[in-house]
C-alpha atoms as a PDB file:
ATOM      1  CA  UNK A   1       3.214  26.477  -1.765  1.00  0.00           C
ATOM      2  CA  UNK A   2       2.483  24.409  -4.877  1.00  0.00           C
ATOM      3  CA  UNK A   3       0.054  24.355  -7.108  1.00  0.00           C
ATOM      4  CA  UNK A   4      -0.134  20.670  -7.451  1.00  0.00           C
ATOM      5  CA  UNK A   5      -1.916  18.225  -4.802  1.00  0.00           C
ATOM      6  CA  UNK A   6      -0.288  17.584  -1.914  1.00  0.00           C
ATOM      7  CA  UNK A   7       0.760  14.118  -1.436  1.00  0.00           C
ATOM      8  CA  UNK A   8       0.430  12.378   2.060  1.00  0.00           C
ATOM      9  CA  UNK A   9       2.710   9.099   2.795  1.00  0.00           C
ATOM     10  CA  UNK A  10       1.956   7.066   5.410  1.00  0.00           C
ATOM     11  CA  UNK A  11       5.485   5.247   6.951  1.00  0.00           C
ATOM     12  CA  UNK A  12       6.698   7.983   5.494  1.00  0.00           C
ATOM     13  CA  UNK A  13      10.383   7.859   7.897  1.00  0.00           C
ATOM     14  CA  UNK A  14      12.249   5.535   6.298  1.00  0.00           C
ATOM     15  CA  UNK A  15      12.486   2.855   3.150  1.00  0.00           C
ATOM     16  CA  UNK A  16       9.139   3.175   0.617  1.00  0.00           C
ATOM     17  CA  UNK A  17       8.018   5.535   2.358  1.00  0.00           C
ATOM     18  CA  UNK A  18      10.711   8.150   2.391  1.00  0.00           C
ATOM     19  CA  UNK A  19      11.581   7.194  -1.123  1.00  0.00           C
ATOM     20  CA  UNK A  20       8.035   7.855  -2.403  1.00  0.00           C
ATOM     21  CA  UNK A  21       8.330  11.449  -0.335  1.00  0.00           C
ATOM     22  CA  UNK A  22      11.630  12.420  -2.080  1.00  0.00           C
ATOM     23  CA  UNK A  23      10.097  11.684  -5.561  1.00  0.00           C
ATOM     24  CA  UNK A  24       7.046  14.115  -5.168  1.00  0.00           C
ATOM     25  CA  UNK A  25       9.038  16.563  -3.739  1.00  0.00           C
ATOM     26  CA  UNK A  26      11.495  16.150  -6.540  1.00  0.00           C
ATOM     27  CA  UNK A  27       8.053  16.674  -8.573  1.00  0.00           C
ATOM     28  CA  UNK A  28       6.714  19.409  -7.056  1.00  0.00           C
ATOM     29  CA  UNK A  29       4.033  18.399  -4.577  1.00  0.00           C
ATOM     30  CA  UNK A  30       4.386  19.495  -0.907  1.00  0.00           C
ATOM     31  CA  UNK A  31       3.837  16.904   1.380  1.00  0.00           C
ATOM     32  CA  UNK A  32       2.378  15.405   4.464  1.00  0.00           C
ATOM     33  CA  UNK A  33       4.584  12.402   6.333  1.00  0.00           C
ATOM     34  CA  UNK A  34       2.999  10.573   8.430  1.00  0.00           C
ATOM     35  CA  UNK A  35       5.093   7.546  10.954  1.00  0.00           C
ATOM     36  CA  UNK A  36       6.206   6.926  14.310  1.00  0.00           C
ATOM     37  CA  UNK A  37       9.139   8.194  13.942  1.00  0.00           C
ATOM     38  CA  UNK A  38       9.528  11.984  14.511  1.00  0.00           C
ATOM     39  CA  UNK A  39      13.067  12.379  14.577  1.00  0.00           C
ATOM     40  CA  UNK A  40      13.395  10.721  11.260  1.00  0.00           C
ATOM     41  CA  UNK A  41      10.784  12.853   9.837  1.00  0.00           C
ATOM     42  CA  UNK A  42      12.267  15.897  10.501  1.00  0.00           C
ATOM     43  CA  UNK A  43      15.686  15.264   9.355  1.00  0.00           C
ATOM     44  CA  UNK A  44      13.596  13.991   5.777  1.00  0.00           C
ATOM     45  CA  UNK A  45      11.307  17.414   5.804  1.00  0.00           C
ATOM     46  CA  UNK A  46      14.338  19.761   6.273  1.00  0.00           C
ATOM     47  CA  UNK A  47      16.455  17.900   3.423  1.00  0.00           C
ATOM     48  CA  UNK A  48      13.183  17.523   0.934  1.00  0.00           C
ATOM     49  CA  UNK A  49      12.322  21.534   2.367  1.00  0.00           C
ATOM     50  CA  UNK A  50      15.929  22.327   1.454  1.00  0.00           C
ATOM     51  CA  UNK A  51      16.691  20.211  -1.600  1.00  0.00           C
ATOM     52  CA  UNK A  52      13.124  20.927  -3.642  1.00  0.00           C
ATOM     53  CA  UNK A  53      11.761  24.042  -1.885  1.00  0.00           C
ATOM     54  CA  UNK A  54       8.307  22.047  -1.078  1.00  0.00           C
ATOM     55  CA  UNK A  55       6.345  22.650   2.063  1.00  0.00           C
ATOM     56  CA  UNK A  56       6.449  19.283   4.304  1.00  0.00           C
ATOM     57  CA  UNK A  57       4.579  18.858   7.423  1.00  0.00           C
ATOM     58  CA  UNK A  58       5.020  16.089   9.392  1.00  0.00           C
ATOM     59  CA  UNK A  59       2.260  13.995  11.051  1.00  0.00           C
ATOM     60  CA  UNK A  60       3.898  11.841  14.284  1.00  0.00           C
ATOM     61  CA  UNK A  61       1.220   8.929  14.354  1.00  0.00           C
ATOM     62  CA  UNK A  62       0.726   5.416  15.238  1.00  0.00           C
ATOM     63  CA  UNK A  63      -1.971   3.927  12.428  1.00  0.00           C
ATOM     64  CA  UNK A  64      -1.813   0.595  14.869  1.00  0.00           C
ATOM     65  CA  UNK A  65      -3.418   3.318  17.827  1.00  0.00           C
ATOM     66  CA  UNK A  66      -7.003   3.987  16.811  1.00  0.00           C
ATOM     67  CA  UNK A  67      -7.508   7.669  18.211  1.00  0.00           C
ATOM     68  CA  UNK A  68      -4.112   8.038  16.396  1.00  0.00           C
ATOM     69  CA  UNK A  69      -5.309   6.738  13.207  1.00  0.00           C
ATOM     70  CA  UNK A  70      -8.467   8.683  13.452  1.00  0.00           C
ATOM     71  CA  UNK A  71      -6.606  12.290  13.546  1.00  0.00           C
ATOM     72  CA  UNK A  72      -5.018  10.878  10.418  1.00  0.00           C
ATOM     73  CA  UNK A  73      -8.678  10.419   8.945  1.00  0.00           C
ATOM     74  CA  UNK A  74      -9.884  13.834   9.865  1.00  0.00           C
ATOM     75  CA  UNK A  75      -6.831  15.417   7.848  1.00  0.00           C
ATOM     76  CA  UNK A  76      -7.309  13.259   5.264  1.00  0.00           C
ATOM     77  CA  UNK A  77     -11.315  14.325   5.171  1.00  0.00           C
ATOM     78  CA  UNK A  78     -10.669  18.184   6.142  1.00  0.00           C
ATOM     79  CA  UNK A  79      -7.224  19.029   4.048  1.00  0.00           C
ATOM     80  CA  UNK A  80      -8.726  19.515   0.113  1.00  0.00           C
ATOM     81  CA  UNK A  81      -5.100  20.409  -0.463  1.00  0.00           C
ATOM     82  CA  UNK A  82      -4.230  16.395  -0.523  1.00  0.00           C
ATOM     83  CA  UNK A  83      -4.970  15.189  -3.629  1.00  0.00           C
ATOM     84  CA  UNK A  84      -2.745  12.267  -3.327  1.00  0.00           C
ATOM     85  CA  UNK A  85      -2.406   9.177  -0.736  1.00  0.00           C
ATOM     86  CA  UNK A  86       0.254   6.667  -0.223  1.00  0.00           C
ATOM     87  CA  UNK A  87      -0.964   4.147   2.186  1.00  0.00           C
ATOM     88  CA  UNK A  88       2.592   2.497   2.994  1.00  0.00           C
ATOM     89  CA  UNK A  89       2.678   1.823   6.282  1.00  0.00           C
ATOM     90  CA  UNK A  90       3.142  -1.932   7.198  1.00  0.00           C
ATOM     91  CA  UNK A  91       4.910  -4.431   9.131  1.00  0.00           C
ATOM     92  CA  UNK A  92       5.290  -7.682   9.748  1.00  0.00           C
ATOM     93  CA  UNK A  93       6.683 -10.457  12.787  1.00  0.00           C
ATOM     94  CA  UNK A  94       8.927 -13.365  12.490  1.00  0.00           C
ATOM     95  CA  UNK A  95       7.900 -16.913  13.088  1.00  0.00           C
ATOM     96  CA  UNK A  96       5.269 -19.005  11.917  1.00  0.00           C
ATOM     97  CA  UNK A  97       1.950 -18.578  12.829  1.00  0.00           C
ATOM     98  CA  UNK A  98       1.403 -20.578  15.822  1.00  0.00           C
ATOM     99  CA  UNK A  99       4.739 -19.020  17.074  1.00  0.00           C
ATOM    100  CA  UNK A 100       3.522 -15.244  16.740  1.00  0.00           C
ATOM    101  CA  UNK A 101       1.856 -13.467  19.406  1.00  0.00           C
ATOM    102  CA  UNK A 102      -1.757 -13.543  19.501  1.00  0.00           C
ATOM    103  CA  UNK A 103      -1.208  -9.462  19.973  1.00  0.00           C
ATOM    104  CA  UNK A 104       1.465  -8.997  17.067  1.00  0.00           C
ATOM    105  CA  UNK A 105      -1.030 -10.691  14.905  1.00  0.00           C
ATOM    106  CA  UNK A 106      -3.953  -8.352  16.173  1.00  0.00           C
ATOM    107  CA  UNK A 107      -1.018  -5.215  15.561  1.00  0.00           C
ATOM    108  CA  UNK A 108       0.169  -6.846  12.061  1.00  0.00           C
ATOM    109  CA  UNK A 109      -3.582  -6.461  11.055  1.00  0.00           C
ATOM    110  CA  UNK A 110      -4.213  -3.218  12.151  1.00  0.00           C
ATOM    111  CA  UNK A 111      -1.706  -1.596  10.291  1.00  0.00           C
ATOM    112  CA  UNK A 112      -1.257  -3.538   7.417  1.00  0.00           C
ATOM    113  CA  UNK A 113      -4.790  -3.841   6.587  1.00  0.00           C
ATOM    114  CA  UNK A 114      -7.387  -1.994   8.516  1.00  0.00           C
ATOM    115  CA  UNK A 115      -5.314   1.624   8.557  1.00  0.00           C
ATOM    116  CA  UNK A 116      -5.005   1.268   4.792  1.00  0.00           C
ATOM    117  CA  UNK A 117      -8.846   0.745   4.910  1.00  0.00           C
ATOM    118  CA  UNK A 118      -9.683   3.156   6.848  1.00  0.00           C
ATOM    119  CA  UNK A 119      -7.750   5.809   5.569  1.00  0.00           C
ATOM    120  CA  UNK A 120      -8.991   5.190   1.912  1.00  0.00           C
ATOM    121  CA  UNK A 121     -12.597   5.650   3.346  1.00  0.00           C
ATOM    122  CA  UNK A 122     -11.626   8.601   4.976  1.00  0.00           C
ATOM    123  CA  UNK A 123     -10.439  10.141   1.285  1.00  0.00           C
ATOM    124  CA  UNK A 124     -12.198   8.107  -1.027  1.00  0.00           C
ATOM    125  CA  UNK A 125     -15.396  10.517  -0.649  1.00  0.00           C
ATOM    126  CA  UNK A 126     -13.763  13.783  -1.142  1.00  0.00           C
ATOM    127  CA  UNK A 127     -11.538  12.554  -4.110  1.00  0.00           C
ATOM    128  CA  UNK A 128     -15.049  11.237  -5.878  1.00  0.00           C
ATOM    129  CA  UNK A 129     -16.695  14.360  -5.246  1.00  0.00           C
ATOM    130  CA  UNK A 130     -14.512  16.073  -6.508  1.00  0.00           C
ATOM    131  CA  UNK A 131     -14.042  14.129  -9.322  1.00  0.00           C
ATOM    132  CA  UNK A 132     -10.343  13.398  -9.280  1.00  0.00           C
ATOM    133  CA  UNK A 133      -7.703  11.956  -7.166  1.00  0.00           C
ATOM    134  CA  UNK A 134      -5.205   9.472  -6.457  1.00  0.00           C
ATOM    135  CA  UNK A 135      -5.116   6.285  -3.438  1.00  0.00           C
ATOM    136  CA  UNK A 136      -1.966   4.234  -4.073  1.00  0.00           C
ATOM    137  CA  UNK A 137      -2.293   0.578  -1.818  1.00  0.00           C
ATOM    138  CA  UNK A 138       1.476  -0.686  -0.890  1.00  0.00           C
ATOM    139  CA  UNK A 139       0.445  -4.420  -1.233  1.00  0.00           C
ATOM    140  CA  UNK A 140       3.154  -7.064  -1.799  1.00  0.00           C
ATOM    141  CA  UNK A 141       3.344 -10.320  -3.880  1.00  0.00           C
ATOM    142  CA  UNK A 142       3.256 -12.356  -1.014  1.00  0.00           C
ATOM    143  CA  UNK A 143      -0.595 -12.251  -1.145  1.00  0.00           C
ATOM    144  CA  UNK A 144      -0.312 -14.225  -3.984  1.00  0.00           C
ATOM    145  CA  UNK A 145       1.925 -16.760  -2.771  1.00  0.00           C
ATOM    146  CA  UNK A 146       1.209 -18.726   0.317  1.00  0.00           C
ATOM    147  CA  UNK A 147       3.567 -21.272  -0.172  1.00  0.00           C
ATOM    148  CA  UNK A 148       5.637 -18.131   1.436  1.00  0.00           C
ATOM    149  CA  UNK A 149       4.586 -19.536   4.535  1.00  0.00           C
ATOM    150  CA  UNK A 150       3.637 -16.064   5.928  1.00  0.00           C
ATOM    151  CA  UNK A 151       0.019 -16.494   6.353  1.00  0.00           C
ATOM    152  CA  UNK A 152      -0.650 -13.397   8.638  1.00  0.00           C
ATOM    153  CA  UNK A 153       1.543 -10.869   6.674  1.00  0.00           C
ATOM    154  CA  UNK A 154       0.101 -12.467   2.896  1.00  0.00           C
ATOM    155  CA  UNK A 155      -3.499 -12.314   3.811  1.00  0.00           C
ATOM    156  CA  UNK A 156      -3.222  -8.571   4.699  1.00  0.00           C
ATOM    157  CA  UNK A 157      -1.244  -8.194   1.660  1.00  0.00           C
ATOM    158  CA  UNK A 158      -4.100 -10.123  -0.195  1.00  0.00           C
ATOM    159  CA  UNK A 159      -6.589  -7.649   1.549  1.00  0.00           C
ATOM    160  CA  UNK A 160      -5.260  -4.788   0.259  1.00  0.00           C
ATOM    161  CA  UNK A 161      -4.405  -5.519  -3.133  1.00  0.00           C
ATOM    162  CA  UNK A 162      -8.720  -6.917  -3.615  1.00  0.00           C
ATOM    163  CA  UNK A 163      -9.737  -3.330  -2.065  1.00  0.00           C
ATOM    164  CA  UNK A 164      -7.762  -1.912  -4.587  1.00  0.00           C
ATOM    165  CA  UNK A 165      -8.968  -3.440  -7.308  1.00  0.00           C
ATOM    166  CA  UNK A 166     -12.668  -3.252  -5.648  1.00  0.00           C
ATOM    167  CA  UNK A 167     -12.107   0.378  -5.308  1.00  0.00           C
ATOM    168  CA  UNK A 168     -10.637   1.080  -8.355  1.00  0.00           C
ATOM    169  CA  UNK A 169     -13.941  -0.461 -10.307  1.00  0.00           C
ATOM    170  CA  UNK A 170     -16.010   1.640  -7.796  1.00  0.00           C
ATOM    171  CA  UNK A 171     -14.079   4.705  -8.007  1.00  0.00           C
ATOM    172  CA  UNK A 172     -12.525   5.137 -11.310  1.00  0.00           C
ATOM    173  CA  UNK A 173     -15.439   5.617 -12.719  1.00  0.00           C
ATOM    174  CA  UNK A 174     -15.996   8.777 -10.212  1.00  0.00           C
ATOM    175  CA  UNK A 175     -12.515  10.380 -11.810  1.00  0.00           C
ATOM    176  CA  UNK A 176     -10.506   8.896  -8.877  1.00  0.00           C
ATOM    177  CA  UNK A 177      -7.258   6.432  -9.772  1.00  0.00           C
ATOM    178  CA  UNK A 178      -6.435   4.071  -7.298  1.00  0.00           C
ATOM    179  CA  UNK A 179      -3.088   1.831  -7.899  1.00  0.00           C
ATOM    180  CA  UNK A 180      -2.217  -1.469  -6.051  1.00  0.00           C
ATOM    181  CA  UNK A 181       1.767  -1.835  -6.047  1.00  0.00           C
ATOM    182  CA  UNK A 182       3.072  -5.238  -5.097  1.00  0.00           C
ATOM    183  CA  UNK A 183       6.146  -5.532  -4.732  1.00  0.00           C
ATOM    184  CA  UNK A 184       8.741  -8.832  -4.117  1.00  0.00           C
ATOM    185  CA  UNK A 185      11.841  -8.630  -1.670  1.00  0.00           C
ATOM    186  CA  UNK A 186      12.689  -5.138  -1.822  1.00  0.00           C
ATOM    187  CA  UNK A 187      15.797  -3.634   0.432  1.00  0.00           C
ATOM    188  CA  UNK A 188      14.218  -1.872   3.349  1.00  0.00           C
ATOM    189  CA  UNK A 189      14.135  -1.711   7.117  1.00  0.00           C
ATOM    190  CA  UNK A 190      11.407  -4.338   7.515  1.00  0.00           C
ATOM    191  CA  UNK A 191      13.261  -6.954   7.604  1.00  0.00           C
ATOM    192  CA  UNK A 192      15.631  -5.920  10.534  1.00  0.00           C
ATOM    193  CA  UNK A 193      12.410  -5.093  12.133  1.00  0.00           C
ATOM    194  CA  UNK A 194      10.706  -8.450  11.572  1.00  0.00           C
ATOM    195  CA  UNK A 195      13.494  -9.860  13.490  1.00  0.00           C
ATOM    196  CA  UNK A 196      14.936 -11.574  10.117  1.00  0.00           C
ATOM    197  CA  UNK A 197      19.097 -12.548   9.811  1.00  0.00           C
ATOM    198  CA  UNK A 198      20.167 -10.263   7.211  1.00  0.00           C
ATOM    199  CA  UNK A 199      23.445 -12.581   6.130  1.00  0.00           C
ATOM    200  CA  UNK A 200      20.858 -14.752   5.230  1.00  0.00           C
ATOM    201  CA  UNK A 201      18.682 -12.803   3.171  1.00  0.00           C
ATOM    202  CA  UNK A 202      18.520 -13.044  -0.853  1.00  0.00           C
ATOM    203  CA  UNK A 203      19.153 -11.060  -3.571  1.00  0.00           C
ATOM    204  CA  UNK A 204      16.698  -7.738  -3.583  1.00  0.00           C
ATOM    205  CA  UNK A 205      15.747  -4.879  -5.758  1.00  0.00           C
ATOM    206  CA  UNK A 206      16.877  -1.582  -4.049  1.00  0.00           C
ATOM    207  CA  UNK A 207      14.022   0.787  -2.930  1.00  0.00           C
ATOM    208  CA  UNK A 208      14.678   3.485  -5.032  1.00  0.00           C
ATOM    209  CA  UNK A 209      14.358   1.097  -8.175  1.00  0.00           C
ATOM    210  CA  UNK A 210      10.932  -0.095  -6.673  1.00  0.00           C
ATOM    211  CA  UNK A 211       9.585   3.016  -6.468  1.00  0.00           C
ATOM    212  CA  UNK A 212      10.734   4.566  -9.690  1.00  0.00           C
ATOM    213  CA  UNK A 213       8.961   1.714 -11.652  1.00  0.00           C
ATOM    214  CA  UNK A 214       5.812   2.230  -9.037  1.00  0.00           C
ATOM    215  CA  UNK A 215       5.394   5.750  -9.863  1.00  0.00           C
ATOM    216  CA  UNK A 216       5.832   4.573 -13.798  1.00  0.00           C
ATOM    217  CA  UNK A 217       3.387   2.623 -13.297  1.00  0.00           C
ATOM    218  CA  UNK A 218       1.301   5.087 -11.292  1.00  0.00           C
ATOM    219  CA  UNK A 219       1.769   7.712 -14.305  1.00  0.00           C
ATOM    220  CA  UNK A 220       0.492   5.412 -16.774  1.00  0.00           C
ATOM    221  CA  UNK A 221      -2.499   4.870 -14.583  1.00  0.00           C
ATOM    222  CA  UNK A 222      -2.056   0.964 -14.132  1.00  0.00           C
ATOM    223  CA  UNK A 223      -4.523  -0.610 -11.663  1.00  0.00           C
ATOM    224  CA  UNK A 224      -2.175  -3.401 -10.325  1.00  0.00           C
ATOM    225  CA  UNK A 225       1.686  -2.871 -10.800  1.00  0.00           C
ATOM    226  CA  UNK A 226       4.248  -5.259  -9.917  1.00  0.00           C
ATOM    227  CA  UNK A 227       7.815  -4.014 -10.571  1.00  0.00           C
ATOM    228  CA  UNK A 228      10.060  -7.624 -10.181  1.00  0.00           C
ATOM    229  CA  UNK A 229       7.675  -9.336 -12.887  1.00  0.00           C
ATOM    230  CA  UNK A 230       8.853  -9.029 -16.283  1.00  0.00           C
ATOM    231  CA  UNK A 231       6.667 -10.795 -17.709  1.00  0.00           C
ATOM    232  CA  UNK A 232       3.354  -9.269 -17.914  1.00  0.00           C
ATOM    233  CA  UNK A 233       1.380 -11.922 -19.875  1.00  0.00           C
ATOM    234  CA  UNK A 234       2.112 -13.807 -16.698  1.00  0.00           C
ATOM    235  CA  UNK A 235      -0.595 -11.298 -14.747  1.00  0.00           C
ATOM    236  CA  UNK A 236      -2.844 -11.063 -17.857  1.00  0.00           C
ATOM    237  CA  UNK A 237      -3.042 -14.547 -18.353  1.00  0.00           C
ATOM    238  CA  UNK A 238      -3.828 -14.825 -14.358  1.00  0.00           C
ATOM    239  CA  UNK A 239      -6.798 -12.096 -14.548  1.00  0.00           C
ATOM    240  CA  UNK A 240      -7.933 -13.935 -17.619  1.00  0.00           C
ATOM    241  CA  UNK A 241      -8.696 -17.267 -15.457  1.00  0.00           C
ATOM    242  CA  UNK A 242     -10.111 -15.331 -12.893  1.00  0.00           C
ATOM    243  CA  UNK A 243     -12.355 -13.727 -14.623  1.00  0.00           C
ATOM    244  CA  UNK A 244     -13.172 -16.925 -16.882  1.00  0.00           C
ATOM    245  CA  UNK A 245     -14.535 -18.131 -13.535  1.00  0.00           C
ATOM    246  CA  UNK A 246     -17.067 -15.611 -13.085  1.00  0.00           C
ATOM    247  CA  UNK A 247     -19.593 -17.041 -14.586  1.00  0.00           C
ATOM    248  CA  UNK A 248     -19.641 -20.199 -12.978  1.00  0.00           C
ATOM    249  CA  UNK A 249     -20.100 -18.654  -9.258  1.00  0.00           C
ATOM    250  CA  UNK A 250     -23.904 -18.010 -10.708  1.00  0.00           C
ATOM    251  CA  UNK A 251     -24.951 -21.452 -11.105  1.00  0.00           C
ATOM    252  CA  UNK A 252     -27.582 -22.688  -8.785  1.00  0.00           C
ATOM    253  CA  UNK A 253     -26.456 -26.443  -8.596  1.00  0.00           C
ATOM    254  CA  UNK A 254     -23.211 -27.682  -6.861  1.00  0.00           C
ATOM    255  CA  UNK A 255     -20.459 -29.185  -9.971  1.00  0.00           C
ATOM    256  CA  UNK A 256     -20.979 -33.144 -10.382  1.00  0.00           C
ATOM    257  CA  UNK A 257     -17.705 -33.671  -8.531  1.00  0.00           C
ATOM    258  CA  UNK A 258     -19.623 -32.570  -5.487  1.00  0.00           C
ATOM    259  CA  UNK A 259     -22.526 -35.485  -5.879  1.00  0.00           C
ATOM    260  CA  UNK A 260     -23.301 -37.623  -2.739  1.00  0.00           C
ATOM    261  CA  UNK A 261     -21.501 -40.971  -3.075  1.00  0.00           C
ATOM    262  CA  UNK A 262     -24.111 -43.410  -4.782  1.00  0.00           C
END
């Protein structure tokens, strides 16, 4: 068994997931995967077992099932040995919105957004009592852009990369690091499974470069890393007219342009 934290990674079977798995095992830290898919799990824990000589237990859950989710929690609550979380999991549904399902919005929602909640609240305590630990959110940049057209899918995206950065004010402080990761098109299963025509698909980073430059990111203890821009004044200069805002949301009279018409 190792001696450093063990790492649990949500959509852990495939893409992200499995590439985040293979490079903590590669570092050391046993693991807990957690997906759907069992079969896929397996054949990743034996070749991670056999390849780095970690432990890796596997966790066959659906984070879009709440009693599901909620045995997820309680390991995440009960297991001090996890010092580490990778809340991947996430999905999304072709079409525009009026053409998606009521129910695969409601399902697109659950796992993209509330699991990743919920499962940081179910660590977040531990990790600040204990004064250290890690929560890395799997955002993307499309909750930055909604001229994507993918209004569902970028406002979960947008949800998870403002916990981060509300948790990392709250928690950091408490010893515990969390990381937002947002990444652009990135070659991995969801697109087959969003229904999308891979001939007609652009140019995309592969997933082991994504996570690589994630986990650079993650060991220089960035808040908000996003490995396709290369230009990082880009995201300073973005955070800098945010924040130059603040101070404005405390005034007590609407701006002129609001007046009633004379």
């Amino acid at each position: 068994m190792s001696t450093k934290p063990t790492v649990l990674v949500t959509g852990a079977s495939s893409g992200i997931g499995a590439t985040y798995a293979d490079r903590f095992a590669r570092r050391g830290h046993d693991l807990v995967l957690v997906a759907r898919d069992k079969a896929w799990m397996d054949a990743l824990a034996e070749r991670l077992s056999r390849g780095t000589g970690v432990a890796v237990d596997v966790v066959q859950a659906d984070l879009t099932d709440a009693a599901q989710t909620r045995a997820v929690e309680a390991r995440l609550r009960e297991d001090d040995r996890i010092g580490v979380l990778i809340n991947n999991a996430g999905a999304n549904v072709g079409g525009a919105f009026v053409e998606q399902s009521p129910d695969d919005v409601e399902r697109i929602v659950t796992l993209n957004a509330t699991s990743v909640m919920r499962l940081a609240r179910a660590v977040a305590p531990r990790f600040a009592a204990a004064g250290e630990g890690a929560i890395v959110n799997i955002g993307s940049v499309v909750g930055l852009v909604p001229e994507f057209s993918m209004a569902v899918y970028g406002a979960t995206k947008t949800f998870v990369q403002f916990l981060s950065q509300g948790l990392a004010h709250e928690l950091g402080p408490k010893g515990v690091y969390v990381q937002a990761v947002l990444p652009a098109a990135t070659r991995t299963e969801i697109w087959s499974r969003s229904g999308a025509d891979e001939a007609s698909l652009p140019p995309m980073m592969e997933v082991g470069a994504l996570v690589d430059a994630a986990l650079a990111g993650f060991d220089r203890r960035e808040p908000v890393t996003i490995p396709h821009l290369h230009d990082v004044g880009q995201w300073d200069a973005f955070q800098a007219a945010r924040q130059a805002m603040i101070p404005g949301f405390g005034t007590v009279e609407p701006a002129p342009r609001y007046a009633p018409a004379a």
